[in-house]
N, C-alpha and C. Protein backbone atom coordinates (compact mmCIF):
# COMPACT_ATOMS: atom_id res chain seq x y z
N UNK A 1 25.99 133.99 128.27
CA UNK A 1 25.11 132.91 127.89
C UNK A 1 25.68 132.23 126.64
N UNK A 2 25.90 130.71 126.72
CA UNK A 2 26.16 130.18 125.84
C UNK A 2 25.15 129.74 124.36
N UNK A 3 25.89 130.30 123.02
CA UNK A 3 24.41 130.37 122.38
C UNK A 3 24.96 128.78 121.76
N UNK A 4 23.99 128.02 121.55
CA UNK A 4 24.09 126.59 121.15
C UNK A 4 23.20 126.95 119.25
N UNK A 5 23.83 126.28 118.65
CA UNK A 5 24.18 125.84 116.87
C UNK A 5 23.01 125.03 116.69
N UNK A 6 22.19 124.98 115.60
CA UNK A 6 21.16 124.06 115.07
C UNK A 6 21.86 122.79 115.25
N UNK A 7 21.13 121.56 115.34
CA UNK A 7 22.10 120.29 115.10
C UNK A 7 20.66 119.82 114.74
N UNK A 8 20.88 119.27 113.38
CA UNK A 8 20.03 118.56 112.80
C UNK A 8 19.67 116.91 113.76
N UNK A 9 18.09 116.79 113.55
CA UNK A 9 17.79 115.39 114.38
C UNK A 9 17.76 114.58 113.05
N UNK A 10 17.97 113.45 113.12
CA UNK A 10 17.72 112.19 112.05
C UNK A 10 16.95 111.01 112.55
N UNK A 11 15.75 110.82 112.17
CA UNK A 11 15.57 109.34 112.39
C UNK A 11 16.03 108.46 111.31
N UNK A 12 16.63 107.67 111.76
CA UNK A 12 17.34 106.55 110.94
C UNK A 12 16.75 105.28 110.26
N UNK A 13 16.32 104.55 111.62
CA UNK A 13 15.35 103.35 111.02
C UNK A 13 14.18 103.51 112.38
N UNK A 14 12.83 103.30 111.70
CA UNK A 14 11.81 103.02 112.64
C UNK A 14 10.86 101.68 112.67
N UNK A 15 10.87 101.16 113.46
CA UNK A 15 9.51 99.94 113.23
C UNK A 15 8.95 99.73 114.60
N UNK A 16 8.33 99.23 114.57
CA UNK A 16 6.91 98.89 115.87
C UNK A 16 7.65 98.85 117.12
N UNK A 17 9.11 98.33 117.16
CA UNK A 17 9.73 97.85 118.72
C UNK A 17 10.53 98.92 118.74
N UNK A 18 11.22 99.88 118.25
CA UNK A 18 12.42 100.73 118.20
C UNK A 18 12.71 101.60 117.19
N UNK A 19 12.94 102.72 117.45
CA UNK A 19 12.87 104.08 116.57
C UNK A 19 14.87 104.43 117.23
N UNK A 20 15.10 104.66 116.27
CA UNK A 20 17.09 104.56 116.35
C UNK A 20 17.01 106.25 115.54
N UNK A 21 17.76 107.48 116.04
CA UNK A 21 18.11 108.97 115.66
C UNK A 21 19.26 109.39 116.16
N UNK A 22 19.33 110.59 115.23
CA UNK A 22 20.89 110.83 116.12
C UNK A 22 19.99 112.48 115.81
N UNK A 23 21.09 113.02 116.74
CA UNK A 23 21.07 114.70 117.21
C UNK A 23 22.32 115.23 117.68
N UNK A 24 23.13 115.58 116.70
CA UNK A 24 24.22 115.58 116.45
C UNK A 24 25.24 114.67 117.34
N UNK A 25 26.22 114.40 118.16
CA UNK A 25 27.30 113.86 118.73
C UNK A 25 26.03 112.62 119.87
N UNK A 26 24.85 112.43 119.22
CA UNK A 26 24.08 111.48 120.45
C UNK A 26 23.37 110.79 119.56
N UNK A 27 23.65 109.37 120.04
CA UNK A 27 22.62 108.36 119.39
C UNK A 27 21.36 108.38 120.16
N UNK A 28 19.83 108.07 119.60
CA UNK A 28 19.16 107.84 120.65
C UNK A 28 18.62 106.94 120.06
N UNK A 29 17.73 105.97 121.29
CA UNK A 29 17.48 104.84 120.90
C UNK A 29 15.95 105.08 121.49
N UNK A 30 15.17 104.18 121.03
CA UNK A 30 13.43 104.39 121.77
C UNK A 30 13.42 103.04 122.05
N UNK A 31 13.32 101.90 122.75
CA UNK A 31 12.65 100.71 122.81
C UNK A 31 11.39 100.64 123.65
N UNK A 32 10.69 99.40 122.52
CA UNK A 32 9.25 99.19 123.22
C UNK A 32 9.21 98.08 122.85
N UNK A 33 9.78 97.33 121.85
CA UNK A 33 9.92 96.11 121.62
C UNK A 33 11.07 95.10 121.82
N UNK A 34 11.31 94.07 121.16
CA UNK A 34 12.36 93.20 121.63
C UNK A 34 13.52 93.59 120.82
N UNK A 35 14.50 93.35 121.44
CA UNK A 35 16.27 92.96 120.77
C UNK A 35 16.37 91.99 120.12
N UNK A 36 16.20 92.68 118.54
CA UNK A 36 16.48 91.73 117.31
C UNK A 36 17.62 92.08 116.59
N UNK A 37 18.84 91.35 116.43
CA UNK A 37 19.76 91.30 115.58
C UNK A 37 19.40 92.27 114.13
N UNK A 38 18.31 92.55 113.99
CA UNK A 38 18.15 93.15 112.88
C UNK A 38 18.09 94.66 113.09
N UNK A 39 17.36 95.16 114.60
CA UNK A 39 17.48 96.24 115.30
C UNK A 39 18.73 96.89 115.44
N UNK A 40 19.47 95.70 115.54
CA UNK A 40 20.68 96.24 116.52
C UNK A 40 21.58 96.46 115.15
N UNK A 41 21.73 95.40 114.45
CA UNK A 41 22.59 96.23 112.76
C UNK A 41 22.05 97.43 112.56
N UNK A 42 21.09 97.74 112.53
CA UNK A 42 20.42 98.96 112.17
C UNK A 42 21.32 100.07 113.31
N UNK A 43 21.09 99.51 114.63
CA UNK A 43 21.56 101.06 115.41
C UNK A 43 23.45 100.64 115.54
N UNK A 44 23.65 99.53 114.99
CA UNK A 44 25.24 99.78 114.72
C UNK A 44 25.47 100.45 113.36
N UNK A 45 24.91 100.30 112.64
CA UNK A 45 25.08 100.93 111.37
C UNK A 45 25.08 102.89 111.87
N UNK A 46 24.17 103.36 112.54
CA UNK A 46 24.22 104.35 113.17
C UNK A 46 25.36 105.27 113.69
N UNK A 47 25.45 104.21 114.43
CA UNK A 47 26.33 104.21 115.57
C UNK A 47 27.82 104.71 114.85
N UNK A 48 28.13 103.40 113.72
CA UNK A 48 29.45 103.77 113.17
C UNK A 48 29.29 105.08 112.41
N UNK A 49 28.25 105.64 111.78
CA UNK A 49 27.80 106.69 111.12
C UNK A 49 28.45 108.04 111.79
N UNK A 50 27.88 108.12 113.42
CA UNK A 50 28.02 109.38 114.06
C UNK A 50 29.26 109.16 114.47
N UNK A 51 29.94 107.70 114.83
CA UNK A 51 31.21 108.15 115.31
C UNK A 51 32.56 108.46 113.93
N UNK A 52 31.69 108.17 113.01
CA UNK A 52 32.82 108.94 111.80
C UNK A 52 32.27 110.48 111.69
N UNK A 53 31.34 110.72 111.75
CA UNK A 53 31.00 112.10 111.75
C UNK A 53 31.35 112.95 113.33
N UNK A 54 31.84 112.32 114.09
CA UNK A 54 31.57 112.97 115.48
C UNK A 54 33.11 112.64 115.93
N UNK A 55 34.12 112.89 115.45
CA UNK A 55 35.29 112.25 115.93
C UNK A 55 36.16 112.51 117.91
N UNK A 56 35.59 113.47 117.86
CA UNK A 56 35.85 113.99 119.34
C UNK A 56 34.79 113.06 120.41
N UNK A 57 33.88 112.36 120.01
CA UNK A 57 33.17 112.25 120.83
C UNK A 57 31.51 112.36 120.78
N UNK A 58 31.18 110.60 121.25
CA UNK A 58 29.68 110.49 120.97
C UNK A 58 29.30 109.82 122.29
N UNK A 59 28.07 109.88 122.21
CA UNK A 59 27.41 109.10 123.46
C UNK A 59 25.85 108.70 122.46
N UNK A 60 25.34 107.23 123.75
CA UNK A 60 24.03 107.35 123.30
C UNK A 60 23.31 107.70 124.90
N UNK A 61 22.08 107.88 124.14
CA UNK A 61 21.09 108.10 125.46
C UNK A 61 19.57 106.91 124.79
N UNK A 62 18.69 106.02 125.55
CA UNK A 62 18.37 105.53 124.97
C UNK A 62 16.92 105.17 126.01
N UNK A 63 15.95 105.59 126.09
CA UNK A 63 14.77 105.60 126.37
C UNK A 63 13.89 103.88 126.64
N UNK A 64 13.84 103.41 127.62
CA UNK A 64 13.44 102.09 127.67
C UNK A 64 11.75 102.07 127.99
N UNK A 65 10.80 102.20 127.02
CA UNK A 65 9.43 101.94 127.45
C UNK A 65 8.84 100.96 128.17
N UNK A 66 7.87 100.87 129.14
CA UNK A 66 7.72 99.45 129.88
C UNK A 66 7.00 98.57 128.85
N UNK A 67 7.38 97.53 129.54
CA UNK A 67 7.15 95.87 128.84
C UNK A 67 8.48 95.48 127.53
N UNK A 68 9.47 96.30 127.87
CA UNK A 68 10.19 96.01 126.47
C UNK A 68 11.07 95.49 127.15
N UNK A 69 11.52 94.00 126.51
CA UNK A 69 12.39 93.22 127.45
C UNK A 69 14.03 93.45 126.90
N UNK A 70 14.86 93.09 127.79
CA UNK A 70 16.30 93.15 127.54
C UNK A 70 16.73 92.67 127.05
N UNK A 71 17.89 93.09 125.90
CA UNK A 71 18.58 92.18 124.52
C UNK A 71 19.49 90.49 125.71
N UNK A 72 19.00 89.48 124.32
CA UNK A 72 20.07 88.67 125.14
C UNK A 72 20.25 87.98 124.16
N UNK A 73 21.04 86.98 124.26
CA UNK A 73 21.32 86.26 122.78
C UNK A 73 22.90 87.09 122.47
N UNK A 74 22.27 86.61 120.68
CA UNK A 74 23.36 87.31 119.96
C UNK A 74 23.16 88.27 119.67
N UNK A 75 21.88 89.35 119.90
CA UNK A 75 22.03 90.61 119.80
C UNK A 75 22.79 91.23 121.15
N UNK A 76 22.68 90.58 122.39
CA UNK A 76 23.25 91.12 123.64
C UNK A 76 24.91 91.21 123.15
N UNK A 77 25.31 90.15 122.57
CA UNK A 77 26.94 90.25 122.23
C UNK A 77 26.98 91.61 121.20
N UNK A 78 25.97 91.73 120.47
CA UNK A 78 26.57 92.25 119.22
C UNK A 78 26.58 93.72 119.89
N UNK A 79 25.64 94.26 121.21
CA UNK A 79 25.64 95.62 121.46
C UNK A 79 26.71 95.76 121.85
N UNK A 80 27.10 94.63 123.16
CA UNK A 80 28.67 94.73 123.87
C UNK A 80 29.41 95.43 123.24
N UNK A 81 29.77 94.18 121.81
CA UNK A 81 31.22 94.48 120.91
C UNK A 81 31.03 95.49 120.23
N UNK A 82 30.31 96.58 119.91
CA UNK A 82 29.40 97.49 119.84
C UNK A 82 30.18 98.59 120.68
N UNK A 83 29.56 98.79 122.05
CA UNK A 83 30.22 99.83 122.53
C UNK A 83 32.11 99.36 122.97
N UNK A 84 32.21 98.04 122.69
CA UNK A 84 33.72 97.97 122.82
C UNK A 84 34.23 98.81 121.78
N UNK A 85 33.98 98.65 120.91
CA UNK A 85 34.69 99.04 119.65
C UNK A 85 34.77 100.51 119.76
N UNK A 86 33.58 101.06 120.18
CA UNK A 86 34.42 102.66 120.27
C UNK A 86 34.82 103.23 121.76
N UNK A 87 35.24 102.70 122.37
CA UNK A 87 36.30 102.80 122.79
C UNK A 87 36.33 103.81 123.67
N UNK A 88 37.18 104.65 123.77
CA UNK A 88 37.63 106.21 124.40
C UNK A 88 36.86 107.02 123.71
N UNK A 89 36.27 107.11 122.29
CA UNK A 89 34.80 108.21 121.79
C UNK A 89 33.43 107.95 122.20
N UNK A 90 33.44 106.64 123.25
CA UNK A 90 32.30 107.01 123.65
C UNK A 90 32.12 107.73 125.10
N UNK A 91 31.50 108.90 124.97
CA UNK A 91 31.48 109.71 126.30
C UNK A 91 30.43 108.89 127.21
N UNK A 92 29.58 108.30 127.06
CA UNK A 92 28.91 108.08 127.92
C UNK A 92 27.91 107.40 127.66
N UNK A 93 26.73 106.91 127.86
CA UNK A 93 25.52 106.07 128.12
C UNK A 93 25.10 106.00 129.18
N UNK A 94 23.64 107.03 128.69
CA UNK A 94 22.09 107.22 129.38
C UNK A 94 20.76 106.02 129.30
N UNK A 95 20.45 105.77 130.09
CA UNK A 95 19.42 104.61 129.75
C UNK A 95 17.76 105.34 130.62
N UNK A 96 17.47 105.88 130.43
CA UNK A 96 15.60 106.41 131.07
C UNK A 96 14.93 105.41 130.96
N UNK A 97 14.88 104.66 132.02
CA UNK A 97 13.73 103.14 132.20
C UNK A 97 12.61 104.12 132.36
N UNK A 98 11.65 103.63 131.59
CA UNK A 98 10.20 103.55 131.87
C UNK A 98 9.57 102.85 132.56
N UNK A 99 9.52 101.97 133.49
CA UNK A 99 8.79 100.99 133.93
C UNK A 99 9.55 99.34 133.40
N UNK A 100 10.56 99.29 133.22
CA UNK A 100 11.45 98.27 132.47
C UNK A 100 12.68 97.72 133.51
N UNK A 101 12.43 96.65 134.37
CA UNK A 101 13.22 96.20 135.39
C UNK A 101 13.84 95.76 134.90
N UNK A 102 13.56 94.53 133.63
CA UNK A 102 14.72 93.69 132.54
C UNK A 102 16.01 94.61 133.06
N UNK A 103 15.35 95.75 132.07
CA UNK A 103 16.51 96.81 131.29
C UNK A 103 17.51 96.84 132.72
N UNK A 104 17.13 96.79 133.96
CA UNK A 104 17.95 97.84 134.61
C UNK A 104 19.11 96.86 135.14
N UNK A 105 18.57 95.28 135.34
CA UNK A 105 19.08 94.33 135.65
C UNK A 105 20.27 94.35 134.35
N UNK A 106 20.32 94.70 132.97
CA UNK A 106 21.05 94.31 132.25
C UNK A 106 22.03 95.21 131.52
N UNK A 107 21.49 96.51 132.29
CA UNK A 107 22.12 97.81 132.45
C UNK A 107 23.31 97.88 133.32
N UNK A 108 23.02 96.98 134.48
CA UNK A 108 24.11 96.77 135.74
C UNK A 108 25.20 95.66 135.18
N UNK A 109 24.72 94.62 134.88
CA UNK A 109 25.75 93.49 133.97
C UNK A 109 26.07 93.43 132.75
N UNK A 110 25.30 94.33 131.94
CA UNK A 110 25.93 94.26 130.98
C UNK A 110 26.82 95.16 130.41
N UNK A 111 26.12 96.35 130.60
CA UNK A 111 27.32 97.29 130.53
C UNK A 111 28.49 97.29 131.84
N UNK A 112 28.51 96.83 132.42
CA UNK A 112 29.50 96.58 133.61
C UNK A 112 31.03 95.86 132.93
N UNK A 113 30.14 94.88 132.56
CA UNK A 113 31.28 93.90 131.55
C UNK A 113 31.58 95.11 130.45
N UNK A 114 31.00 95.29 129.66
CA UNK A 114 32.02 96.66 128.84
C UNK A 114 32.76 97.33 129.00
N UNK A 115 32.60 98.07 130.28
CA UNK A 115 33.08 98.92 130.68
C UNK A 115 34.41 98.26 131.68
N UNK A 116 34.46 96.66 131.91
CA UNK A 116 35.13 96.11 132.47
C UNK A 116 36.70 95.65 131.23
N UNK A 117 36.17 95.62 130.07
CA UNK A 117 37.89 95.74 129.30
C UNK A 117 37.51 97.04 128.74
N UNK A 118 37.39 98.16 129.02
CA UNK A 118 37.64 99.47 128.45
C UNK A 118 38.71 99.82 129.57
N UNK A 119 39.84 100.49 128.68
CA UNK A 119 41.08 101.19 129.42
C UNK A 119 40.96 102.19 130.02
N UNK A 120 39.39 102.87 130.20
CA UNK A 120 39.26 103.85 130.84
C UNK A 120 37.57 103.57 131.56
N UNK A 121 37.14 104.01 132.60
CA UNK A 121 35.82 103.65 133.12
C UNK A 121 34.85 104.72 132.16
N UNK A 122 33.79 103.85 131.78
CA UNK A 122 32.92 103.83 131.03
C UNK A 122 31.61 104.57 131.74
N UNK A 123 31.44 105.93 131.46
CA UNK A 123 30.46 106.86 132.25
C UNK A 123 29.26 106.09 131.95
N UNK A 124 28.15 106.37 132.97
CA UNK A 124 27.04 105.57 133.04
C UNK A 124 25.84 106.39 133.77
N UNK A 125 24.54 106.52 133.15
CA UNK A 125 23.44 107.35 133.91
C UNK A 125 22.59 106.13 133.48
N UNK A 126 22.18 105.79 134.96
CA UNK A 126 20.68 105.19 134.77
C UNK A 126 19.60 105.94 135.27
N UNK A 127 18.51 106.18 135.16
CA UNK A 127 17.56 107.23 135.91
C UNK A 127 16.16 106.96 135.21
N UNK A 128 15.18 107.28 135.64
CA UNK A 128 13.33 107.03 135.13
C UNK A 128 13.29 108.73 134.48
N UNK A 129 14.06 109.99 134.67
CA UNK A 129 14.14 111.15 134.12
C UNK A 129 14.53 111.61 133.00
N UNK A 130 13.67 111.66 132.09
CA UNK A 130 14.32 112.14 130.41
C UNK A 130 15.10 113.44 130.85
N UNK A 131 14.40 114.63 131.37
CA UNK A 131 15.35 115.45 131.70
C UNK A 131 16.92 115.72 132.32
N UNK A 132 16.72 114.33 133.51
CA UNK A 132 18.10 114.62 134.18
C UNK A 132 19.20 113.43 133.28
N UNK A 133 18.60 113.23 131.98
CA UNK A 133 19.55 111.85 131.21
C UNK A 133 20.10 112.82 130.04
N UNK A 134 19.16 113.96 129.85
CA UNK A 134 19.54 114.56 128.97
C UNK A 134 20.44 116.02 129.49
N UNK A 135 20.13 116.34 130.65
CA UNK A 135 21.44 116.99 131.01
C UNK A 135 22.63 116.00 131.02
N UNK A 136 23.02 115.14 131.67
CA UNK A 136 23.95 114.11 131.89
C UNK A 136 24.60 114.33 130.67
N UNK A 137 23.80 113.69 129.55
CA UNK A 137 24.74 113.71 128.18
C UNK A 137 25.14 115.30 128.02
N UNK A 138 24.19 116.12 127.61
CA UNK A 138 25.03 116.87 127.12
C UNK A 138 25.83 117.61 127.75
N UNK A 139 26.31 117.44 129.15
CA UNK A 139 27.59 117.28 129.91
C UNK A 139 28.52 116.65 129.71
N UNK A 140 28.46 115.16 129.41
CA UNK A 140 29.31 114.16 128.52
C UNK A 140 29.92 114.89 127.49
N UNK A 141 29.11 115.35 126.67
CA UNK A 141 29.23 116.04 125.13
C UNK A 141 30.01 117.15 125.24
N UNK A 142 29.90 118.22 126.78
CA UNK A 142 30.26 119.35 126.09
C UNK A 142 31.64 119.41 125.66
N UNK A 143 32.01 120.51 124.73
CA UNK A 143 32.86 120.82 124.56
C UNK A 143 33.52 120.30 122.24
N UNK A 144 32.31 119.14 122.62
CA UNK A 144 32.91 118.53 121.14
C UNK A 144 31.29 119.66 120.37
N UNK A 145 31.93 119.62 119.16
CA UNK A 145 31.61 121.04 117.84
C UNK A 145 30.27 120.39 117.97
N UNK A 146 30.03 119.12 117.69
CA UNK A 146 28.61 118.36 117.27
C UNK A 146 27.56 118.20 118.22
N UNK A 147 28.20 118.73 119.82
CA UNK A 147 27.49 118.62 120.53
C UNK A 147 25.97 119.63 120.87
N UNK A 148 24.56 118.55 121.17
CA UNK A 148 23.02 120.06 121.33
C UNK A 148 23.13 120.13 122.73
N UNK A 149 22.20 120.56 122.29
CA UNK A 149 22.23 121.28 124.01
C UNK A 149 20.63 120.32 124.86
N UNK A 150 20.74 120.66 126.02
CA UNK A 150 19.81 119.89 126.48
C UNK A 150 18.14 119.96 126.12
N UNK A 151 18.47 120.91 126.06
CA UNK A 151 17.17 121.24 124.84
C UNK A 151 16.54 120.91 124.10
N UNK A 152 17.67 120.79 123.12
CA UNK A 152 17.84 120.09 121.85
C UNK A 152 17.74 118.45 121.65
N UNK A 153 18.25 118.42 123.14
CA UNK A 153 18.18 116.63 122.96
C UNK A 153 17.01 115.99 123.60
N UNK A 154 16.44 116.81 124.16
CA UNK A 154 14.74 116.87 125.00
C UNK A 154 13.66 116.64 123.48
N UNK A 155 14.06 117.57 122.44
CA UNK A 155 13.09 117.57 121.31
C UNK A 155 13.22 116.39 120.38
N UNK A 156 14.79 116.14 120.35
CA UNK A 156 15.23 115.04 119.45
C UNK A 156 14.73 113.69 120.05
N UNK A 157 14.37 113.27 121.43
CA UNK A 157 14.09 112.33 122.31
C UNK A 157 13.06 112.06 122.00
N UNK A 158 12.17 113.08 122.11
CA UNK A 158 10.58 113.21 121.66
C UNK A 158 10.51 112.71 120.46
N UNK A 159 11.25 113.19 119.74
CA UNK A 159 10.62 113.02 117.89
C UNK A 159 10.93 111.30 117.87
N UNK A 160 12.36 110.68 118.02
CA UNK A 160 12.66 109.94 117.75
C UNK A 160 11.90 108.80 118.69
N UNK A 161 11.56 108.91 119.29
CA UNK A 161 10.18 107.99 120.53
C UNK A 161 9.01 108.26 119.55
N UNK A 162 8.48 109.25 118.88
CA UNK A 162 7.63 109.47 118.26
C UNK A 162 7.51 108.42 117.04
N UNK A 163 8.05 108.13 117.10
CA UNK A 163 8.72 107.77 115.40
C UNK A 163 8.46 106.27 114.96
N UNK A 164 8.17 105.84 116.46
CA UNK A 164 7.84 104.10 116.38
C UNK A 164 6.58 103.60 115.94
N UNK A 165 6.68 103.27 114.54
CA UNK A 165 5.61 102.17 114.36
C UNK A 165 4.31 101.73 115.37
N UNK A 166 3.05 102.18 114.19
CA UNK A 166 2.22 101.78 114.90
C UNK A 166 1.48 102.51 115.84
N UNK A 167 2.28 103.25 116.47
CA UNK A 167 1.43 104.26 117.54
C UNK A 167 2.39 105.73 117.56
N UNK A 168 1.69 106.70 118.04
CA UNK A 168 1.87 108.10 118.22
C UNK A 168 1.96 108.42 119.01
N UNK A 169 2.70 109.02 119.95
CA UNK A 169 2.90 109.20 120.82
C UNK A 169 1.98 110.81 121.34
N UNK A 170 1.42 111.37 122.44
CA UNK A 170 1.00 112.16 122.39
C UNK A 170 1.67 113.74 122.34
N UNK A 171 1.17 114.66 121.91
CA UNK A 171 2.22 115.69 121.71
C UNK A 171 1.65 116.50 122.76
């Protein structure tokens, strides 16, 4: 039996539309609100955070609540150039629609195009299952030091969904 290491959860920034955490080698994202350029500095600021701390290898996994519509604009560019930029450390991207068709429509084209100038194909889980998004990743993950376990990223999911402005989620 493999014994899996504490990995500290962080929430980073929270407000009413989006709660942004990491849990060790995984960004997670909560949306319930819109894609604001101000959101998205926030979860790039993140983002560059874990992939200097996580050098082998990061992924996000990122929880889409219904009614929360899909980034477009100049926050849609800024996620792109976003996951362009890291490149070969990113293992992967999980998206758990809640009830969010936007998302799934922009899940298929937009990350498509990313993954369309990456020199290597760009792993991809779409699914309505927190559980089977959070095995996925930490399959992505295994093997790098920073990586939790599915477990771990089940609790960190929770907290960091928890975490949004305004409402509580039930425990």
């Amino acid at each position: 039996m493999r014994r899996c290491r504490t990995v500290t959860v962080e929430v980073h920034y929270a407000d009413e539309g989006v709660a942004i955490g990491s849990c060790g080698c995984v960004v997670l994202f909560a949306w319930r609100g819109d894609v604001t350029l101000e959101r998205v500095v926030a979860g790039e600021a993140v983002i560059r955070e874990r992939a200097a701390a996580c050098p082998r290898a990061i992924a996000l996994l990122t929880v889409v609540e219904d009614g929360a519509p899909p980034p477009s604009g100049e926050p849609e560019r800024r996620v792109r150039e976003s996951l362009e930029e890291l490149g070969e450390q990113l293992a992967g991207v999980a998206i758990v629609f809640e009830g969010a068709p936007g998302w799934l429509a922009w899940a298929l084209d937009g990350i498509a195009t990313v993954a369309s100038v990456m020199r290597r194909k760009l792993a991809q889980k779409h699914t309505v299952s927190r559980r089977e998004a959070c095995v996925w990743v930490q399959r992505r993950c295994e093997g790098a030091p920073e990586a939790p376990s599915r477990d771990q990223l089940l609790a960190a999911l929770e907290q960091v969904q928890s975490a949004i402005l305004g409402e509580r989620r039930a425990q």
